[in-house]
Each structure stands twice: as structure tokens, then as C-alpha cells.
C-alpha atoms as a PDB file:
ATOM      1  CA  UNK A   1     -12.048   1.303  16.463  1.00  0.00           C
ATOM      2  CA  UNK A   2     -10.627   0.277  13.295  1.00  0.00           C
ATOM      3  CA  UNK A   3     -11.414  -3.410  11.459  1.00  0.00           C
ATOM      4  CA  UNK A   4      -8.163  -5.473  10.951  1.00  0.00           C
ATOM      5  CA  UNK A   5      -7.203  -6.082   7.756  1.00  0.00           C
ATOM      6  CA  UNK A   6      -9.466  -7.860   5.486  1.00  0.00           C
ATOM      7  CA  UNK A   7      -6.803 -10.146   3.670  1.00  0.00           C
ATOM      8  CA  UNK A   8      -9.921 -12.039   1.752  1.00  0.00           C
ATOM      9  CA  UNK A   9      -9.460 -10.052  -1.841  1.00  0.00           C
ATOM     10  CA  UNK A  10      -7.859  -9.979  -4.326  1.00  0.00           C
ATOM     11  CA  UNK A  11      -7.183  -6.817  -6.748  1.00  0.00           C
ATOM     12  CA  UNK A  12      -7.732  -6.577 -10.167  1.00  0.00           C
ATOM     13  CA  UNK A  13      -8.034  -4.483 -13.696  1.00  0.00           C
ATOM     14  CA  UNK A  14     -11.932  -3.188 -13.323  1.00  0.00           C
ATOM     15  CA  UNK A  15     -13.477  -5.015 -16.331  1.00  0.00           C
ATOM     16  CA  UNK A  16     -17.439  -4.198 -18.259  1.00  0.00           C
ATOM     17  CA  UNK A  17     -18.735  -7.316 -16.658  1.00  0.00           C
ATOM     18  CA  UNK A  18     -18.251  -5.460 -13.255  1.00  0.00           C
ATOM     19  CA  UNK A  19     -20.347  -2.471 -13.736  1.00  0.00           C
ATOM     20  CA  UNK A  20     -23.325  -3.751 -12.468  1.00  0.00           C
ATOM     21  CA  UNK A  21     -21.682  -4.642  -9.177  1.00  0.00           C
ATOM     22  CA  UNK A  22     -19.731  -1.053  -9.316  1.00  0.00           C
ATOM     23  CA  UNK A  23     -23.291   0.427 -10.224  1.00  0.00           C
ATOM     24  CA  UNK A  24     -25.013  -0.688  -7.196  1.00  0.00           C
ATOM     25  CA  UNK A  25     -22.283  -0.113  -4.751  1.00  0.00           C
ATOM     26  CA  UNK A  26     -21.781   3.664  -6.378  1.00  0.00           C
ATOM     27  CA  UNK A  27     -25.909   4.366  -5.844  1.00  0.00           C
ATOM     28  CA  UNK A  28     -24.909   2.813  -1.983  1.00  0.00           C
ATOM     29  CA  UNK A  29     -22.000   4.721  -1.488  1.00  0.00           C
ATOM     30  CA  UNK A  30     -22.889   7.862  -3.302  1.00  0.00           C
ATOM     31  CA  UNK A  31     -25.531  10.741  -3.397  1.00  0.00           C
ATOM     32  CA  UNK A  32     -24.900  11.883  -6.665  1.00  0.00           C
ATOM     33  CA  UNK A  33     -23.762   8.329  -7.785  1.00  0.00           C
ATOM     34  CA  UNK A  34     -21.811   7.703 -11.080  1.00  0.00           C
ATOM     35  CA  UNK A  35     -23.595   6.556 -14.448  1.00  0.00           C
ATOM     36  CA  UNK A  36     -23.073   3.455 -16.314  1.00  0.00           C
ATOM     37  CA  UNK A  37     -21.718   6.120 -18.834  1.00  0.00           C
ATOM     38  CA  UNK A  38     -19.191   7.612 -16.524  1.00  0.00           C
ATOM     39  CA  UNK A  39     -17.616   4.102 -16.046  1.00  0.00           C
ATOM     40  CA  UNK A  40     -18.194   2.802 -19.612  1.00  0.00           C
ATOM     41  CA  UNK A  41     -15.833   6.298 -20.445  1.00  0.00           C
ATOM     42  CA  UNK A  42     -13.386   5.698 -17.964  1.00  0.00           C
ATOM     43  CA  UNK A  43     -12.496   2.121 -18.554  1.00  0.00           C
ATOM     44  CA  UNK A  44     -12.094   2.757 -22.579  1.00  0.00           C
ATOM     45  CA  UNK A  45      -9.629   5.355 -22.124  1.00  0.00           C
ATOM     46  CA  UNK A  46      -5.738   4.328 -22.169  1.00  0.00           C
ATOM     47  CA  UNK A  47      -4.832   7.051 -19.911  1.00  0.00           C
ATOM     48  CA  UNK A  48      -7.287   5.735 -17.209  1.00  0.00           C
ATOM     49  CA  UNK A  49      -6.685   2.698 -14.367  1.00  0.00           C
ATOM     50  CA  UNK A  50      -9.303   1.050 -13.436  1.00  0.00           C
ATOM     51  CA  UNK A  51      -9.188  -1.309 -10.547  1.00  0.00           C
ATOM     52  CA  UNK A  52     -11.250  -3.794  -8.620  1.00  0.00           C
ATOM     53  CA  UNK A  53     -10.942  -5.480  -5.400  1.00  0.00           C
ATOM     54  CA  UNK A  54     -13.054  -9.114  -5.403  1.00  0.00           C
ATOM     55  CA  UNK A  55     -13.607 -10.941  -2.671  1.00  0.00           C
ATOM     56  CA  UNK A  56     -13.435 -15.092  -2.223  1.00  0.00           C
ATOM     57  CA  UNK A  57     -16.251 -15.810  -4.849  1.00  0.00           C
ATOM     58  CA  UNK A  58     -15.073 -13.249  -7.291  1.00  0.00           C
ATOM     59  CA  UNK A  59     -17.885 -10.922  -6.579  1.00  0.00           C
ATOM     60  CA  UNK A  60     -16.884  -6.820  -6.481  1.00  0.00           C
ATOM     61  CA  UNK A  61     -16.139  -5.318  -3.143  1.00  0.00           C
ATOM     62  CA  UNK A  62     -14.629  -2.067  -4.451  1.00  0.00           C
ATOM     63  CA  UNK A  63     -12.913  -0.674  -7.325  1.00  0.00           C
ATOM     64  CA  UNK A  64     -11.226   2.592  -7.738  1.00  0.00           C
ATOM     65  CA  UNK A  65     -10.589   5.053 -11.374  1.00  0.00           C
ATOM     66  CA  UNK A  66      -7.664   7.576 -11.572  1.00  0.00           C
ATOM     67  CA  UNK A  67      -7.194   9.418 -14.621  1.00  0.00           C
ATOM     68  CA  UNK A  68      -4.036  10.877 -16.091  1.00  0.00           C
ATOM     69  CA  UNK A  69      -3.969  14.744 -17.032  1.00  0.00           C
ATOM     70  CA  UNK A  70      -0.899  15.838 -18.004  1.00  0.00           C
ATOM     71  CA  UNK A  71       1.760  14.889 -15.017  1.00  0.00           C
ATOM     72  CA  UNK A  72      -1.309  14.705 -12.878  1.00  0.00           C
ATOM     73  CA  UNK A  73      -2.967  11.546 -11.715  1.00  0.00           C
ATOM     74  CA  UNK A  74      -6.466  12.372 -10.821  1.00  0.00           C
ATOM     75  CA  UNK A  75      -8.145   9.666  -8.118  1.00  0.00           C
ATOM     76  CA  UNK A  76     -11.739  10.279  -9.802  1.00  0.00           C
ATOM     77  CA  UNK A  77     -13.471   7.354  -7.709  1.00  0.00           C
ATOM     78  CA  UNK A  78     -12.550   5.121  -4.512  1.00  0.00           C
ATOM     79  CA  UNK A  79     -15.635   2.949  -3.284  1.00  0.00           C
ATOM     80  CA  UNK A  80     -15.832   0.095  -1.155  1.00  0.00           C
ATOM     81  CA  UNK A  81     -19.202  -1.947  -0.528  1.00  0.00           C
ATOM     82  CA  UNK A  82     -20.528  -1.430   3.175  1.00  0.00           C
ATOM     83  CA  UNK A  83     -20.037  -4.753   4.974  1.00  0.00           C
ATOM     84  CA  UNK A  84     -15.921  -4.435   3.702  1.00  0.00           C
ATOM     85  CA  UNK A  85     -15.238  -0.775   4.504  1.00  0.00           C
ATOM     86  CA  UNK A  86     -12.695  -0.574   7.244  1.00  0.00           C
ATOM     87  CA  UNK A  87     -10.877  -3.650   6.070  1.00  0.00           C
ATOM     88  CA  UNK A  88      -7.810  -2.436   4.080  1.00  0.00           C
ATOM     89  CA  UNK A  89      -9.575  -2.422   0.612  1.00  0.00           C
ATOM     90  CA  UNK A  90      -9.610   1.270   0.028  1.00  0.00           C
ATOM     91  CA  UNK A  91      -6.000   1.359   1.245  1.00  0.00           C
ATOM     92  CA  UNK A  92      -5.057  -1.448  -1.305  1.00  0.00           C
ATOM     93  CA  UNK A  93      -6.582   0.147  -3.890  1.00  0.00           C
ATOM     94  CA  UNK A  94      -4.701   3.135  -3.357  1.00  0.00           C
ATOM     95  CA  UNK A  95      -1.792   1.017  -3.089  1.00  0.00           C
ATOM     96  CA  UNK A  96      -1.755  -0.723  -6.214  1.00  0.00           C
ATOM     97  CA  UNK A  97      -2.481   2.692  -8.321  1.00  0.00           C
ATOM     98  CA  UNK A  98       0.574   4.046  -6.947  1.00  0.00           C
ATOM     99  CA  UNK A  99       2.530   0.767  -7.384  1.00  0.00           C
ATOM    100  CA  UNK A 100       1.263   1.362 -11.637  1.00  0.00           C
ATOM    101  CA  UNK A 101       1.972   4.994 -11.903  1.00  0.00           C
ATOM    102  CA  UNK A 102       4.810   6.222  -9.537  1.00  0.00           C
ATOM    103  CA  UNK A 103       7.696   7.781 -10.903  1.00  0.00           C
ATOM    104  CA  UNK A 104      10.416  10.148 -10.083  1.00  0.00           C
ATOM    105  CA  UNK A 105       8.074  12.839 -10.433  1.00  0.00           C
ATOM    106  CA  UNK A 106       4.386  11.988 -10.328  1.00  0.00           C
ATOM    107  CA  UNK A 107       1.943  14.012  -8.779  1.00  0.00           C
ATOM    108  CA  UNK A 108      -2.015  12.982  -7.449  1.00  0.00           C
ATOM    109  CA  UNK A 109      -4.888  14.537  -6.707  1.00  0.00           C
ATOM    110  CA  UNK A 110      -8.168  14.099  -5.312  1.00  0.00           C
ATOM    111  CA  UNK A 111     -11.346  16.011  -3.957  1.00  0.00           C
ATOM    112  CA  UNK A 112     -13.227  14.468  -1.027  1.00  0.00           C
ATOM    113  CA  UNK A 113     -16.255  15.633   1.042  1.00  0.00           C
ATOM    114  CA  UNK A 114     -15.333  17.964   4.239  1.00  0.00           C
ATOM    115  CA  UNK A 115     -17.459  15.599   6.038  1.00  0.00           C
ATOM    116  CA  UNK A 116     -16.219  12.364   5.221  1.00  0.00           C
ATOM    117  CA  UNK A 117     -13.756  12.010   7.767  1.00  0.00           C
ATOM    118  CA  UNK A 118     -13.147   8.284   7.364  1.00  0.00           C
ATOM    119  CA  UNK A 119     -12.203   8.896   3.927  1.00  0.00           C
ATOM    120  CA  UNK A 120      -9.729  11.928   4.645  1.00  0.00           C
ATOM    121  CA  UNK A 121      -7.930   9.518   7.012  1.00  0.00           C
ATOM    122  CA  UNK A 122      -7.515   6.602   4.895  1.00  0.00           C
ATOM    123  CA  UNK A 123      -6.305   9.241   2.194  1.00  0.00           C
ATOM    124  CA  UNK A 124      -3.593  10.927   4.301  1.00  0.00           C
ATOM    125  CA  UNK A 125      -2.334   7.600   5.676  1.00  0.00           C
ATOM    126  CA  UNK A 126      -1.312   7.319   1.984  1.00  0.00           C
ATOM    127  CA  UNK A 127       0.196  10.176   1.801  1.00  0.00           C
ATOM    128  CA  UNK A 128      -2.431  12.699   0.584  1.00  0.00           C
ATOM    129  CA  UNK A 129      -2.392  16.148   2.388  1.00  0.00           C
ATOM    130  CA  UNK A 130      -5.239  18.927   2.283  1.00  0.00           C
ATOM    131  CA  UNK A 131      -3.965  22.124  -0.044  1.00  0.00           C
ATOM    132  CA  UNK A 132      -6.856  23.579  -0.210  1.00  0.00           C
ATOM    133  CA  UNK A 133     -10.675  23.740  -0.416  1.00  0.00           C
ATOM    134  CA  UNK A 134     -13.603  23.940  -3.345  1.00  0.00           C
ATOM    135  CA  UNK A 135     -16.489  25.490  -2.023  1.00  0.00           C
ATOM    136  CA  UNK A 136     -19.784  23.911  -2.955  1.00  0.00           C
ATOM    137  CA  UNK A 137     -17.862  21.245  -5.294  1.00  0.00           C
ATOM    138  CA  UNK A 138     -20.927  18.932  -4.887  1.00  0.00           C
ATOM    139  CA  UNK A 139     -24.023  19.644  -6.646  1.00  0.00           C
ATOM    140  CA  UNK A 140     -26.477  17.797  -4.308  1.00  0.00           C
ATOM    141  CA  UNK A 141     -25.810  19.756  -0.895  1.00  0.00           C
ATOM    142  CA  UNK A 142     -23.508  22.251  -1.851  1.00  0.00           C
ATOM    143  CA  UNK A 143     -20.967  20.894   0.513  1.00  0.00           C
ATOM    144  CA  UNK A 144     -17.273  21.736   0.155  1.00  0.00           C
ATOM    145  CA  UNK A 145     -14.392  19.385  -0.906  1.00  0.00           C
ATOM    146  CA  UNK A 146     -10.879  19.066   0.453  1.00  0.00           C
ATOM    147  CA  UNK A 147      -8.883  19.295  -2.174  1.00  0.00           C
ATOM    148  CA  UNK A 148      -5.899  16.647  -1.434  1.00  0.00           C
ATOM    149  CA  UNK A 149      -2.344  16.354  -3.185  1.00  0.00           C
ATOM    150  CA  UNK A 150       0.385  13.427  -3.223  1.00  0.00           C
ATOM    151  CA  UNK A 151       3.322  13.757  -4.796  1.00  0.00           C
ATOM    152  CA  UNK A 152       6.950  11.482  -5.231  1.00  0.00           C
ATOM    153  CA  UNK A 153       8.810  14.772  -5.847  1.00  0.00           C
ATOM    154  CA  UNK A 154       9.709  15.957  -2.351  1.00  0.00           C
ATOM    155  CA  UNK A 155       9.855  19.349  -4.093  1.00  0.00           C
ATOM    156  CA  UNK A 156       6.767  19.915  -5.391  1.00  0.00           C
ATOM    157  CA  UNK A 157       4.162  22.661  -4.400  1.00  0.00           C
ATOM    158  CA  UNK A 158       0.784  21.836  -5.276  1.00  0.00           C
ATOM    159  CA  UNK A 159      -0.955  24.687  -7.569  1.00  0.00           C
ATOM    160  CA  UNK A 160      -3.516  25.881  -5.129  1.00  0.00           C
ATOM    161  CA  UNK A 161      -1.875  25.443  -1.934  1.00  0.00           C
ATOM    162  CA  UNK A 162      -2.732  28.479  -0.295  1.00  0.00           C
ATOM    163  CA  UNK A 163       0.735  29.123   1.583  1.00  0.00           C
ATOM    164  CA  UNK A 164       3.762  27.458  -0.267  1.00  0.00           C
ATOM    165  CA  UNK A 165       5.903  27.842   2.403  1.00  0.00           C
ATOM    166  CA  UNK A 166       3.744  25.700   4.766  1.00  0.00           C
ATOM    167  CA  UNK A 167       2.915  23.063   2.157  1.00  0.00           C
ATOM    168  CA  UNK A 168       6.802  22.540   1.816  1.00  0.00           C
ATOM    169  CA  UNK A 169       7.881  23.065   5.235  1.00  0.00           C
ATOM    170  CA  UNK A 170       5.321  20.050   6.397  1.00  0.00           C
ATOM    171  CA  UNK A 171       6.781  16.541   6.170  1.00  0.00           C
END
């Protein structure tokens, strides 16, 4: 059964000071957790957002990086600490990206573990749908990743979809 909605955040630009909290939450979270690096990289480029959800005492619950290619919004890394997953964070993460970026035509994309079903859920309740599949995308099990699209331009086929017809024909 699903939490309620944790209302007790707020969201926020993901700032240096935070990567400590993000840090401990990614090696948490993650088996092949980000580097202080990989944030550091993300949060200095212009064509990156960076968020963070804090909780009551201002302390990081989860945070979230997409990066721009091109047209292409690429949702690099959604986290959310353990006690607050299953609260609406994730979700309002997602939320507030698209609120930022959307457009007549803008286009996102993700990758996300076969296995991690609660992920894939939250995903496609925000519109994300499965186009296709990278096998052995992670390096630390070899496990394959879902690769998910979301798009504002009802049009739009994503570039590995494996059957066009059926990505369009699906609404």
C-alpha cells in the first residue's frame, strides 16, 4: 500500500552545501553511487537543473539532476532518502522539472533498473512510457535498463522505440 502524501517539504535549486546530504543518500540509494565529482559537474553546468526537496528543518530528503542534450531532457538522477520514499517527493521532483522545462515540443528521457518496479511506477504515473531496453546498462550486475520516454509533442516517436506504430497508437 502506498504512503499518503508527505506535504512536509519543500523544493528547491540543489545547492554545493547539499552534497554531503546528496552523497550519503546516493551511497544509500545506489550500488554504483554517484561521486562528489559527478554532482560538482552537474550543478556548474547552465544546461543542467538541479533540484532538492528539504524537509521541516531544512535538511535534504531528495534531489533530482536532468540534463539538456539537444531537444532532449535527460533525468540523470532521482533519489529520495529511505524513511521519505513513498511520500510524493520523487513525484514532486518530477513535477517541478517539468513545470521549468516544458514546452510545445520537449522531449525526456530516462534509464531505470528492470527491477526497480517502484521506480517504473512513479515514472509512468508522470507520464514516462518504456520504448525500449539497454542490456547490461549497469556496470555492477549487468542488469538491464528500461529505457523510458516523455514527451509534450503528442506526435513524437521516440528514437529507439522498437515498433513506431505501437508507441503512437498507445495513449
Amino acid at each position: 500500500m502506498n504512503a499518503l502524501p508527505d506535504k512536509a517539504f519543500d523544493l528547491r535549486r540543489l545547492e554545493i552545501t547539499d552534497l554531503p546530504a546528496a552523497l550519503e543518500i546516493e551511497r544509500i540509494a545506489f550500488p554504483t553511487p554517484w561521486s562528489q565529482s559527478m554532482f560538482v559537474l552537474e550543478l556548474s553546468k547552465a544546461s543542467s537543473v538541479c533540484l532538492a526537496a528539504v524537509g521541516a528543518e531544512n535538511e535534504l530528503i531528495g534531489y533530482l539532476i536532468a540534463a539538456r542534450y539537444a531537444q532532449v531532457w535527460h533525468v540523470m538522477n532521482v533519489s529520495v532518502a529511505p524513511g521519505r520514499r513513498r511520500g510524493g517527493v520523487a513525484t514532486a521532483l518530477m513535477n517541478e522539472l517539468f513545470h521549468l522545462t516544458e514546452g510545445a515540443r520537449t522531449h525526456y528521457t530516462l534509464e531505470v533498473r528492470v527491477s526497480n518496479l517502484a521506480a517504473i511506477e512513479m515514472y509512468e504515473r508522470t507520464g514516462f512510457r518504456v520504448a525500449g531496453t539497454r542490456p547490461g546498462y549497469y556496470t555492477d550486475n549487468r542488469e538491464d535498463a528500461l529505457i523510458m520516454w516523455r514527451s509534450t509533442d503528442k506526435n513524437f516517436v521516440p528514437p529507439n522505440v522498437a515498433n513506431p506504430t505501437d508507441w503512437k497508437g498507445h495513449r
